[in-house]
Protein backbone atom coordinates (compact mmCIF):
# COMPACT_ATOMS: atom_id res chain seq x y z
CA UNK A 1 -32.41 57.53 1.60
CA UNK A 2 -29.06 58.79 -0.22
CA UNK A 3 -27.43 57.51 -3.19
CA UNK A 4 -25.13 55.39 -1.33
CA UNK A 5 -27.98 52.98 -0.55
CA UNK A 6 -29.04 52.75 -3.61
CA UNK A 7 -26.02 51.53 -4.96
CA UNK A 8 -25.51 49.43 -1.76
CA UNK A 9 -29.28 47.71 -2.47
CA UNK A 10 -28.00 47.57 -6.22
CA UNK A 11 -24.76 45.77 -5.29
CA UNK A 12 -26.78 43.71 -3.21
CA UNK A 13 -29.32 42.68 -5.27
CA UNK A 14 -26.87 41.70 -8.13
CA UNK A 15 -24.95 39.67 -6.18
CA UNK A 16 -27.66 37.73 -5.29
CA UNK A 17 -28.56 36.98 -9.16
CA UNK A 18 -25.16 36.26 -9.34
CA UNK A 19 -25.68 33.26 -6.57
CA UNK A 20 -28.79 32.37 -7.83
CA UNK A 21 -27.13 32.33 -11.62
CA UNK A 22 -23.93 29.99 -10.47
CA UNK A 23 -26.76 27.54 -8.43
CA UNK A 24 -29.11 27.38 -11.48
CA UNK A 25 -26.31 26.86 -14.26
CA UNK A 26 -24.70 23.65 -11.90
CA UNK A 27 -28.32 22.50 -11.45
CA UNK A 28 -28.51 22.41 -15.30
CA UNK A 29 -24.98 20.72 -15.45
CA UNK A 30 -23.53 23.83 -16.73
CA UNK A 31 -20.38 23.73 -14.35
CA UNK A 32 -18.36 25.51 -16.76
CA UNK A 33 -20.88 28.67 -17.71
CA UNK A 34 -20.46 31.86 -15.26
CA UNK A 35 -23.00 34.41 -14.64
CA UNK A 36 -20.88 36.22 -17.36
CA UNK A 37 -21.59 33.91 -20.25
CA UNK A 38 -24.98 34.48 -19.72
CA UNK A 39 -24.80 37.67 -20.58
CA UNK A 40 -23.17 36.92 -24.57
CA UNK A 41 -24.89 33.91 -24.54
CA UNK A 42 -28.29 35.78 -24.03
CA UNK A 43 -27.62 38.42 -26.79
CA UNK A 44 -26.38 35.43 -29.06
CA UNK A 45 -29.59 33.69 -28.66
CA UNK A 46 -31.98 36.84 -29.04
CA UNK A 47 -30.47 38.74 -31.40
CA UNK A 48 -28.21 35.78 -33.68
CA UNK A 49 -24.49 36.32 -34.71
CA UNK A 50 -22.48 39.91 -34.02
CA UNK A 51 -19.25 41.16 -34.55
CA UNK A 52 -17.38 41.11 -31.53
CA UNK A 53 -17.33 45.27 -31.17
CA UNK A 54 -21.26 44.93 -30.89
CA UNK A 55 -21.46 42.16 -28.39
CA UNK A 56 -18.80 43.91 -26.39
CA UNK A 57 -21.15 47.31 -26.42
CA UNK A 58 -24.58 45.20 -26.35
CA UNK A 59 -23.18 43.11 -22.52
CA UNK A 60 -21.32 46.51 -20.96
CA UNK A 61 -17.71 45.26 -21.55
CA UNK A 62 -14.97 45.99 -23.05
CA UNK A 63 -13.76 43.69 -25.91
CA UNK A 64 -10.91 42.47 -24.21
CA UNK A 65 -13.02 40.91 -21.19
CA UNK A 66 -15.74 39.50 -24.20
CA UNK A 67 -12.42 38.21 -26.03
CA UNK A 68 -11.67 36.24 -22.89
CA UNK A 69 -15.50 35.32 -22.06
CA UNK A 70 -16.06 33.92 -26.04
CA UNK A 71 -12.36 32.60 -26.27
CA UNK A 72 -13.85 30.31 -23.04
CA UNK A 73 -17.19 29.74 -24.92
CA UNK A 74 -15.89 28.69 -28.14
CA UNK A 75 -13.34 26.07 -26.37
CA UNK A 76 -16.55 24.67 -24.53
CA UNK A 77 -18.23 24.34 -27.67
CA UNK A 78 -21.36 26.91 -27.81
CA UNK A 79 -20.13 29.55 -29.94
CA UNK A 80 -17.51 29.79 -33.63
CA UNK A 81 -16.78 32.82 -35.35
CA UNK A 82 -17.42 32.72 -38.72
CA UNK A 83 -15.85 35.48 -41.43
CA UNK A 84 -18.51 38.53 -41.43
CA UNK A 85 -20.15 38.46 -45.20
CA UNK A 86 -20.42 42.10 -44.67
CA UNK A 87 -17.05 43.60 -43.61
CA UNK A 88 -14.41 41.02 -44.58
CA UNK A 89 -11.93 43.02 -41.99
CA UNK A 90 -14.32 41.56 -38.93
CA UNK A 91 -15.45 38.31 -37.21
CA UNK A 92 -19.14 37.58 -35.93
CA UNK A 93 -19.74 35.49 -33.35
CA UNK A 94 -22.56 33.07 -33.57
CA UNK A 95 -24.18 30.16 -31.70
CA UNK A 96 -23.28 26.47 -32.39
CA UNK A 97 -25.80 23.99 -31.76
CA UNK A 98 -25.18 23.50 -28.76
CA UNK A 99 -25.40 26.88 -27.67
CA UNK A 100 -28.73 27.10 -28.87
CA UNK A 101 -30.08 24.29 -26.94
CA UNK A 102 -29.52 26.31 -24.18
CA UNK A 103 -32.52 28.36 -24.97
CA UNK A 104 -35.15 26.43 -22.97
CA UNK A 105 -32.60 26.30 -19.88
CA UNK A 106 -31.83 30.22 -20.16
CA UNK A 107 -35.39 30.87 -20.42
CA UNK A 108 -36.21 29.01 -17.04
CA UNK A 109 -33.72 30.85 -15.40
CA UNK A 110 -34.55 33.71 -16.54
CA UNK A 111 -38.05 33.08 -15.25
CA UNK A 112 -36.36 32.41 -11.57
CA UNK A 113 -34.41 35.22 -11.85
CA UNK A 114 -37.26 37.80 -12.74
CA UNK A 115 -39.13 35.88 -9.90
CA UNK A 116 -36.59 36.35 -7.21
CA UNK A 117 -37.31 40.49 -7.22
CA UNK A 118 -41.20 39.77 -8.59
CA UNK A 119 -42.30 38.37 -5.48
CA UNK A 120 -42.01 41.31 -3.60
CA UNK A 121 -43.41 43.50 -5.69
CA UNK A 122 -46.96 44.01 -7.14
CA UNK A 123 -46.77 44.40 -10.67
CA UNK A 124 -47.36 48.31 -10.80
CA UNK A 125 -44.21 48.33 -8.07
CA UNK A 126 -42.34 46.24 -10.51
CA UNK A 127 -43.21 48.23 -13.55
CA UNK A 128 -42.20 51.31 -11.89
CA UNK A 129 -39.03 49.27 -10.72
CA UNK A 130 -37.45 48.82 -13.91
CA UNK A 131 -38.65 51.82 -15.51
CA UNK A 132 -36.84 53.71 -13.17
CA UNK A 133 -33.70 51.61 -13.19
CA UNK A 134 -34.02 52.06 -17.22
CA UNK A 135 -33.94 55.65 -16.77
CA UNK A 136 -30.98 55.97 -14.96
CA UNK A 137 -28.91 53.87 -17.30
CA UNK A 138 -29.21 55.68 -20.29
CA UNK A 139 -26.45 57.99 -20.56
């Protein structure tokens, strides 16, 4: 196998989430939410508020593309930004209610997400899955 498979299989396998994402967030009546909210809204709801810079880093984009993705948010109602208490020169972006009451629907997708590459593995093959894929992310 070369490298170009792997990235094929990669691509591949993230456009499928990607599907199964879209499917899941209109079966929760979510029409508006993209597989790319997910991504800020996840952070938002493990971690709580962040500057903008540090969401931007913590999803893999740059802050123009999480400008547009939170600009979209906010004017749906699941995020504000708020003055930073701690650096008066930024903003942090936090969760409004209803962007927390997302957390029991994110969770369940997340499940069926985690399922869709579980159930070919055995759990040793999916350990050994994403420790791999861990190690060649890190720069």
């Amino acid at each position: 196998m070369n490298s170009i498979s792997i990235f094929h299989n990669a691509s591949v396998l993230r456009e499928r989430g990607n599907e199964y994402l879209s499917e899941e967030l209109k079966k929760a009546g979510l029409k508006e939410l993209v597989p790319s909210h997910g991504d800020i809204l996840a952070v938002l709801l493990q971690s709580g508020p962040c500057t903008m810079s540090e969401l931007a880093r913590r999803v893999r984009r740059t802050k123009s593309t999480v400008t547009t993705l939170t600009d979209k948010l906010e004017r749906g109602g699941y995020i504000r930004r708020v003055p930073n208490p701690a650096d008066s020169r930024s903003t942090l972006v936090e969760l409004t209610e209803k962007g927390q009451a997302l957390s029991p629907t994110f969770h369940r997708i997340s499940e069926g997400l985690q399922a869709l590459v579980a159930r070919h593995l055995t759990p040793e093959e999916l350990e050994m899955l994403n420790s791999l894929l861990e190690k060649c992310l890190h720069d």
